[in-house]
Protein backbone atom coordinates (compact mmCIF):
# COMPACT_ATOMS: atom_id res chain seq x y z
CA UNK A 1 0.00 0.00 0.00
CA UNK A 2 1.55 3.16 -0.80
CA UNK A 3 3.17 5.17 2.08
CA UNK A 4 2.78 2.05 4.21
CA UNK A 5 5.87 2.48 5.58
CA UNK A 6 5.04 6.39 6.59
CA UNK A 7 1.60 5.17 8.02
CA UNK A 8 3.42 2.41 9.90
CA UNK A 9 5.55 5.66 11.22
CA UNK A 10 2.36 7.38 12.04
CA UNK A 11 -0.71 6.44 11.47
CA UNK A 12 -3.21 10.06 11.13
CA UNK A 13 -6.46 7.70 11.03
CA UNK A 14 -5.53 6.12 14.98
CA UNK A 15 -2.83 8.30 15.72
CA UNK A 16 -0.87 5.07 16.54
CA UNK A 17 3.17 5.64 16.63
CA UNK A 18 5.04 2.62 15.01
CA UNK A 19 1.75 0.59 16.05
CA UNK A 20 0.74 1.92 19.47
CA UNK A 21 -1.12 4.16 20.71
CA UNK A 22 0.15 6.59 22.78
CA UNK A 23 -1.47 4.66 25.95
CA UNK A 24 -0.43 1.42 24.50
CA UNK A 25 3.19 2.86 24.57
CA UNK A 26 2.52 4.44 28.35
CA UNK A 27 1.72 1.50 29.29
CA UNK A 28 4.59 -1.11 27.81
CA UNK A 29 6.70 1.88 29.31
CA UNK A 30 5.54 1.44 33.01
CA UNK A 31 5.77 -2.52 32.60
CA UNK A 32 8.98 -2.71 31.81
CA UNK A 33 9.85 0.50 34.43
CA UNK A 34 8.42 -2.07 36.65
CA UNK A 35 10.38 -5.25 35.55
CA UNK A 36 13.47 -3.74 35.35
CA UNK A 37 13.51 -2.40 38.84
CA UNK A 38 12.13 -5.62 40.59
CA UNK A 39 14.65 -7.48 38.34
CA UNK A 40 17.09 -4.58 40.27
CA UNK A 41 16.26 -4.96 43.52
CA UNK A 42 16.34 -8.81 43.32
CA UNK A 43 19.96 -9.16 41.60
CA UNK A 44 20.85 -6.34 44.47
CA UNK A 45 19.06 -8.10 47.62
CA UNK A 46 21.49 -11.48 46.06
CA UNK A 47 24.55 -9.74 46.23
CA UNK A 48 24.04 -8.21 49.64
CA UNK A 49 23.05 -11.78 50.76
CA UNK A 50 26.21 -13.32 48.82
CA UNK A 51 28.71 -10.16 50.54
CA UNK A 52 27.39 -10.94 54.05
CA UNK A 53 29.22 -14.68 53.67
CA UNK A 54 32.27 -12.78 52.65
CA UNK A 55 35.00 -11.77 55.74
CA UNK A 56 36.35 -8.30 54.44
CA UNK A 57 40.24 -9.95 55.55
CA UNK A 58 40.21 -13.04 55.58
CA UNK A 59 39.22 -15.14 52.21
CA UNK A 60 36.33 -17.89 52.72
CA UNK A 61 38.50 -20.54 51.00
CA UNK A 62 42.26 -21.14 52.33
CA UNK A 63 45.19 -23.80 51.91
CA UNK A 64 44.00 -27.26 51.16
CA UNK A 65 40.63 -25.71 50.48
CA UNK A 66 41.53 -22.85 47.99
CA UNK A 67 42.83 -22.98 44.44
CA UNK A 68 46.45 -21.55 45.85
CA UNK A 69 46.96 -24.31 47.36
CA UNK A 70 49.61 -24.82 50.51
CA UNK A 71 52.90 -24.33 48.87
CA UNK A 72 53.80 -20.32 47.91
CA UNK A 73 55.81 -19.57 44.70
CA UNK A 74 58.60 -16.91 44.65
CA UNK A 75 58.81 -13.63 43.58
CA UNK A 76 62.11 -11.67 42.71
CA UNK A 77 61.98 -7.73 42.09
CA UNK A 78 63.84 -5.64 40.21
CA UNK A 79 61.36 -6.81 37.47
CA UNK A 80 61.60 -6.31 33.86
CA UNK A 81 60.05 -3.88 32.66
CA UNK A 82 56.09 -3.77 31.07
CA UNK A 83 56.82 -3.89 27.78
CA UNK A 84 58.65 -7.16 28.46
CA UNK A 85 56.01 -8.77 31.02
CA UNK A 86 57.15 -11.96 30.42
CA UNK A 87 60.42 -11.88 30.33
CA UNK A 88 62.50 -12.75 33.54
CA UNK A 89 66.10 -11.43 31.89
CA UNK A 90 67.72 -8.77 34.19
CA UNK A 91 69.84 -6.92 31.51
CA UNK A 92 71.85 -3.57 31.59
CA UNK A 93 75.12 -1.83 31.04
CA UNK A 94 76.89 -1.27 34.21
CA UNK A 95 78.91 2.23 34.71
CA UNK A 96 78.37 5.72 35.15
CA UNK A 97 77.05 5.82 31.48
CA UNK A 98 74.94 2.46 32.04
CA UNK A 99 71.47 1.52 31.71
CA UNK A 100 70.78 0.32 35.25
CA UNK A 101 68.56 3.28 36.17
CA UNK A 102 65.00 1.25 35.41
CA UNK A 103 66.20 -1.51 37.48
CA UNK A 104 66.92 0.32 40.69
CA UNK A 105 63.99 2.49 40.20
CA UNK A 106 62.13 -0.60 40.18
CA UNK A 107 63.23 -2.43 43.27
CA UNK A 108 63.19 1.71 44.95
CA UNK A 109 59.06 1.66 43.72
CA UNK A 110 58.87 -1.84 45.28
CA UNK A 111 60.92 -0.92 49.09
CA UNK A 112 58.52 2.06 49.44
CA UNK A 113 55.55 0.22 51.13
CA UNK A 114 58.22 -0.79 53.78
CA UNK A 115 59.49 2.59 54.65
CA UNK A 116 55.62 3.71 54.98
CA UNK A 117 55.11 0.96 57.79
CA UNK A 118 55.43 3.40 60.65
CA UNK A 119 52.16 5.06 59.49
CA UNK A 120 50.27 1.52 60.29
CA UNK A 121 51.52 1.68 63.59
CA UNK A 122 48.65 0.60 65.46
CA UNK A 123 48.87 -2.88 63.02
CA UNK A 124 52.14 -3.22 63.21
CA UNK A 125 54.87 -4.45 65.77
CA UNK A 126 58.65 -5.46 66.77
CA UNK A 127 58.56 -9.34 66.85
CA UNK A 128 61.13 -11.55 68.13
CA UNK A 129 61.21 -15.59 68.98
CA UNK A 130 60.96 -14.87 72.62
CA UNK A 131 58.21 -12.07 72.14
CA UNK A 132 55.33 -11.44 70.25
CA UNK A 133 55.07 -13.06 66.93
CA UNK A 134 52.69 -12.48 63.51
CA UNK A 135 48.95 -12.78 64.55
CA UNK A 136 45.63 -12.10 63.24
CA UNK A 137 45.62 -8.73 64.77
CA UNK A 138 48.76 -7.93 64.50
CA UNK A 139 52.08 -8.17 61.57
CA UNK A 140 55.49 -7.73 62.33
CA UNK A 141 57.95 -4.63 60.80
CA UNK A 142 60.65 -5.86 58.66
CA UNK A 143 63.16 -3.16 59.20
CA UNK A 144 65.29 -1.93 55.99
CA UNK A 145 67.92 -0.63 58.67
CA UNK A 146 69.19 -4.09 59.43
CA UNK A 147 70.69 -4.40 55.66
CA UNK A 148 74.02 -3.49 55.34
CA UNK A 149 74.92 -0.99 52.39
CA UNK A 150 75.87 -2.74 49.33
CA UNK A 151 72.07 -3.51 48.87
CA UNK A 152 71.27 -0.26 49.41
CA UNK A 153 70.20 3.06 47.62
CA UNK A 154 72.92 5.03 48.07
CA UNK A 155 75.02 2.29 46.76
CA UNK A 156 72.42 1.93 43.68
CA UNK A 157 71.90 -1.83 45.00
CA UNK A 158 75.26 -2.55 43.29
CA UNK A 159 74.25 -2.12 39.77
CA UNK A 160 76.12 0.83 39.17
CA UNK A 161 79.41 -1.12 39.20
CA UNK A 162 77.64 -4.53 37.94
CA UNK A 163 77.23 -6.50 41.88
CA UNK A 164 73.50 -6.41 41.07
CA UNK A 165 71.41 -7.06 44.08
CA UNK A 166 67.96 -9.20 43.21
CA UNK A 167 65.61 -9.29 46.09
CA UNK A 168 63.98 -12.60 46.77
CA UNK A 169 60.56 -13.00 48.38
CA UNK A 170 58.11 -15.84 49.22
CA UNK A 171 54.21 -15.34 47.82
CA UNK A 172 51.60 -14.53 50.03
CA UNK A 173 49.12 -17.68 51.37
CA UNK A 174 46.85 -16.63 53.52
CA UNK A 175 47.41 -18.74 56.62
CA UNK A 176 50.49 -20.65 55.76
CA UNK A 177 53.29 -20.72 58.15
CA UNK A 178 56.90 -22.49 57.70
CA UNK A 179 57.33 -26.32 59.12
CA UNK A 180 60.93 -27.19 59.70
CA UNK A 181 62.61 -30.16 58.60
CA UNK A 182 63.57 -33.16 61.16
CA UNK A 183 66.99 -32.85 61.65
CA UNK A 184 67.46 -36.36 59.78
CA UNK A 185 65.06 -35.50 57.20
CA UNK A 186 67.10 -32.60 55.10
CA UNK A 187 66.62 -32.92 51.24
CA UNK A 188 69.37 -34.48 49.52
CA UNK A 189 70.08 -31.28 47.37
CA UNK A 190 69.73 -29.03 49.73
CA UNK A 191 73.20 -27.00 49.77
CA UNK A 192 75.43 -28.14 52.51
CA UNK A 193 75.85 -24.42 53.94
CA UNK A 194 72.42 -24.59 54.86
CA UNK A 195 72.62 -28.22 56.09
CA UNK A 196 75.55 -27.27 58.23
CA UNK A 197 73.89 -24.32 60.28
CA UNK A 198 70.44 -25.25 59.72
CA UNK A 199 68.19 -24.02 62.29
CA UNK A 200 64.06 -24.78 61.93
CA UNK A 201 63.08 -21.50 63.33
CA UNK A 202 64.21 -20.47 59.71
CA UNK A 203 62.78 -19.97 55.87
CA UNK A 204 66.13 -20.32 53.89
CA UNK A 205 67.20 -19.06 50.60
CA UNK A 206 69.58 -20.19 47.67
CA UNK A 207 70.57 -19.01 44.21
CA UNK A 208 72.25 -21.07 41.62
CA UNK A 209 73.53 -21.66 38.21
CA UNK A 210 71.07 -23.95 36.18
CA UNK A 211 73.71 -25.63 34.45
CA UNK A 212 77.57 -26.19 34.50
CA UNK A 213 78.33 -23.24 32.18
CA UNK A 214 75.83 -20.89 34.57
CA UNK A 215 77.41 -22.06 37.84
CA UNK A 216 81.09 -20.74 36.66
CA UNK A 217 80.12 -17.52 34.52
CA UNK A 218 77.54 -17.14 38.27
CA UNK A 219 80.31 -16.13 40.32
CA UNK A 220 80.25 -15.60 43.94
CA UNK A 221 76.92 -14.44 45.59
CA UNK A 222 76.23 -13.21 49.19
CA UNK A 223 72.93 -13.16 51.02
CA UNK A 224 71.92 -9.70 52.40
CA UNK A 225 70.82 -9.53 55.60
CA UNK A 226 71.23 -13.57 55.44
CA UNK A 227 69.92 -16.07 53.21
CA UNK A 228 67.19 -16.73 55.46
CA UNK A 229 64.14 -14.98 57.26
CA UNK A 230 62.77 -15.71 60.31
CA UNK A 231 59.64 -17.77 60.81
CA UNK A 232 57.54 -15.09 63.22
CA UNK A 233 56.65 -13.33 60.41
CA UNK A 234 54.54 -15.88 59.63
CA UNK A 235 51.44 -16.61 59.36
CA UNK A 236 50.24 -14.39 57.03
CA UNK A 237 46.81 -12.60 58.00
CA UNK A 238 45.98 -9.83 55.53
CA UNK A 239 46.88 -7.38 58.69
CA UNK A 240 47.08 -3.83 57.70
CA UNK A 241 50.91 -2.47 57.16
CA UNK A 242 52.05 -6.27 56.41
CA UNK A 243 54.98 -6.79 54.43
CA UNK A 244 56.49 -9.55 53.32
CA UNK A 245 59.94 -10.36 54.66
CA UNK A 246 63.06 -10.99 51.60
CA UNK A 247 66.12 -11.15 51.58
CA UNK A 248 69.01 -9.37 48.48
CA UNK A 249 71.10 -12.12 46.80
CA UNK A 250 74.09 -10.09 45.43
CA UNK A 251 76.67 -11.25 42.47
CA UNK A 252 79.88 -10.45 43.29
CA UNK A 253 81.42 -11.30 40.38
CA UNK A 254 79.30 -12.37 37.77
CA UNK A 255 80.68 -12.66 34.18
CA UNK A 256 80.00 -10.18 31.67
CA UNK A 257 78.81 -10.44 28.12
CA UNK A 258 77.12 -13.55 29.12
CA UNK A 259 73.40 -14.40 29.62
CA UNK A 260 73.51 -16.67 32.99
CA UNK A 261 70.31 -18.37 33.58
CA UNK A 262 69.47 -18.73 37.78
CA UNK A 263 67.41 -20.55 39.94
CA UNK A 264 66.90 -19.40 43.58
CA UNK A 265 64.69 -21.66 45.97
CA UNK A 266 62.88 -21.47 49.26
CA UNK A 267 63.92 -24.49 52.22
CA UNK A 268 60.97 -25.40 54.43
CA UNK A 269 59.99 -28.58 54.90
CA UNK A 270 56.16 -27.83 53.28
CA UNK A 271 57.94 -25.89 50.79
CA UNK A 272 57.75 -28.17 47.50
CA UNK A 273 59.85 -27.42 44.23
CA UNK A 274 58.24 -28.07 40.95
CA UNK A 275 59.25 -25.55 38.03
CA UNK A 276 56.57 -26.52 35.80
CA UNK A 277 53.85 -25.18 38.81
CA UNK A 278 56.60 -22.32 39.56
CA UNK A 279 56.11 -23.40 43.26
CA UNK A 280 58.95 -23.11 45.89
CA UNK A 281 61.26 -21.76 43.32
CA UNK A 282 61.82 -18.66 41.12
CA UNK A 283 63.84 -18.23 37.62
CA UNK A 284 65.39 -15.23 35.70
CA UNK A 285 68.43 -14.66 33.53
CA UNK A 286 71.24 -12.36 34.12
CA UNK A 287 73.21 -10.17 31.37
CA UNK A 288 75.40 -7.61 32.26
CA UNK A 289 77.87 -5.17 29.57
C-alpha cells in the first residue's frame, strides 16, 4: 500500500506511533519500568546476601581448600620492565654511562611500602622468637635498617658497578606458616651451607647456576641480611601495614657479556619445588655489559 511504511511511522487515522497508541506505549513503558527495577532490587538483595558470607580480611577458601593451594611460589623484584612482562632477563650496562637506572627504580618503587610501615603503627609491631610473633591482629615490621649498604640506595643496590642485588621473596598464602625439617630429614640437594647451620626457626634461601656453564660464569653471591628470614613473620593474615619479609642475593662477580640463567629456591619442609607449577622456586636470567 503506498506510504505504508510512513503510516506504519504514524498512522493520522488512529494516531498510533510505530503501532501503538500513545497509551499502549505508556503503558509497555511502566511494565517494563516495573520489571526492570524488581529485576534490580532482586539481583541487588542477592549480592548483599552473597557479601554478608564474605569476611572483608580473611578469604572464605584457604590452603587445602583454595585454588592456591599450601605451597607459595617466589617472587624476585627488580622486574623487567612492562613492555617485556614476560620476560624474567635482568639486563643492563653497568657504569656511570649504564642503563641500570630502570632496574633500581624498580626495586626503589617496590621498598617504598616498607618505609611507609610506621604510618600503620597501630597494626604493626617489633617481633622476636621470645616475644610477640605475627597474629591475626597484628604483623610484624621488617626493618630496611638491618641491611648493610651494598644492597642499598645510596650504593644503587650494586648495579652501578655490575654487583646487582635481586631481592627474593616468598608469595603470600593466607594462613600458611613455615614447618621445619627433622633434623634427619634434610633434602638431599639441599646445599650443605644450609645443612651445616640449619636451624628450623628459619625460611632459607639459595641461588644457583642452572647448568655447569651458569654455575662458573655465576660467580660468587652473598645473602643480604642472610639467606634466610625468620619464621615469626609468619602466618600471614591480611593485617594492615604487612609486608612480606626478603632477603638481596648479590653477584659479586658475575661474568659479563654472558646471559647466565638462575634458579633461587625457598627451604621449608612444606615448601615443594616443581618448576613446571613455579612453586617453591623462582627463575630469571642475568646479562650484564
Amino acid at each position: 500500500k503506498e506510504g505504508g511504511f510512513l503510516r506504519f511511522l504514524y498512522n493520522p487515522d488512529t494516531k498510533e506511533v510505530l503501532g501503538r497508541t500513545g497509551l499502549s506505549w505508556f503503558k509497555i513503558t511502566v511494565f517494563y519500568i516495573i520489571f526492570y527495577a524488581c529485576l534490580t532490587a532482586f539481583w541487588t538483595i542477592m549480592l548483599i546476601v552473597f557479601y554478608q558470607t564474605l569476611d572483608a580480611f580473611e578469604p572464605k577458601w584457604t590452603l587445602d581448600s583454595s585454588t592456591i593451594g599450601t605451597v607459595p611460589g617466589m617472587g624476585f623484584r627488580p622486574r623487567p620492565p612492562e613492555s617485556t612482562v614476560d620476560s624474567t632477563l635482568i639486563y643492563f650496562k653497568a657504569g656511570t654511562d649504564g642503563t641500570w637506572k630502570e632496574w633500581v627504580d624498580d626495586i626503589e618503587l617496590y621498598l617504598k611500602d616498607y618505609q611507609r610501615q610506621e604510618s600503620d603503627g597501630e597494626h604493626v609491631q617489633t617481633c622476636s622468637f621470645d616475644g610477640p610473633r605475627a597474629s591475626k591482629d597484628k604483623a610484624c615490621k621488617f626493618a630496611l635498617e638491618d641491611f648493610n649498604a651494598n644492597c642499598s640506595a645510596a650504593q644503587k643496590y650494586g648495579y652501578d658497578y655490575g654487583q646487582p642485588c635481586v631481592l627474593l621473596k616468598l608469595n603470600k598464602i593466607y594462613g600458611w606458616e613455615p614447618e621445619p625439617y627433622a633434623n634427619d630429614s634434610l633434602p638431599a640437594d639441599m646445599p650443605e651451607d644450609i645443612k651445616n647451620g640449619y636451624d628450623g626457626r628459619y625460611i632459607y634461601f639459595s641461588c644457583d647456576g642452572e647448568n655447569v656453564a651458569d654455575k662458573e660464569n655465576m660467580g660468587p653471591l652473598v645473602y643480604n641480611r642472610a639467606n634466610r628470614i625468620e619464621n615469626y613473620y609468619y602466618p600471614y593474615k591480611n593485617v594492615p601495614g604487612y609486608m612480606s619479609p626478603f632477603v638481596f642475593v648479590q653477584f659479586m662477580r658475575p661474568e659479563h657479556g654472558v646471559l647466565i640463567n638462575i634458579e633461587c629456591k625457598a627451604w621449608a619442609a612444606n615448601i615443594k619445588h616443581d618448576r613446571q607449577d613455579r612453586v617453591g622456586s623462582v627463575h630469571f636470567e642475568l646479562m650484564i655489559d
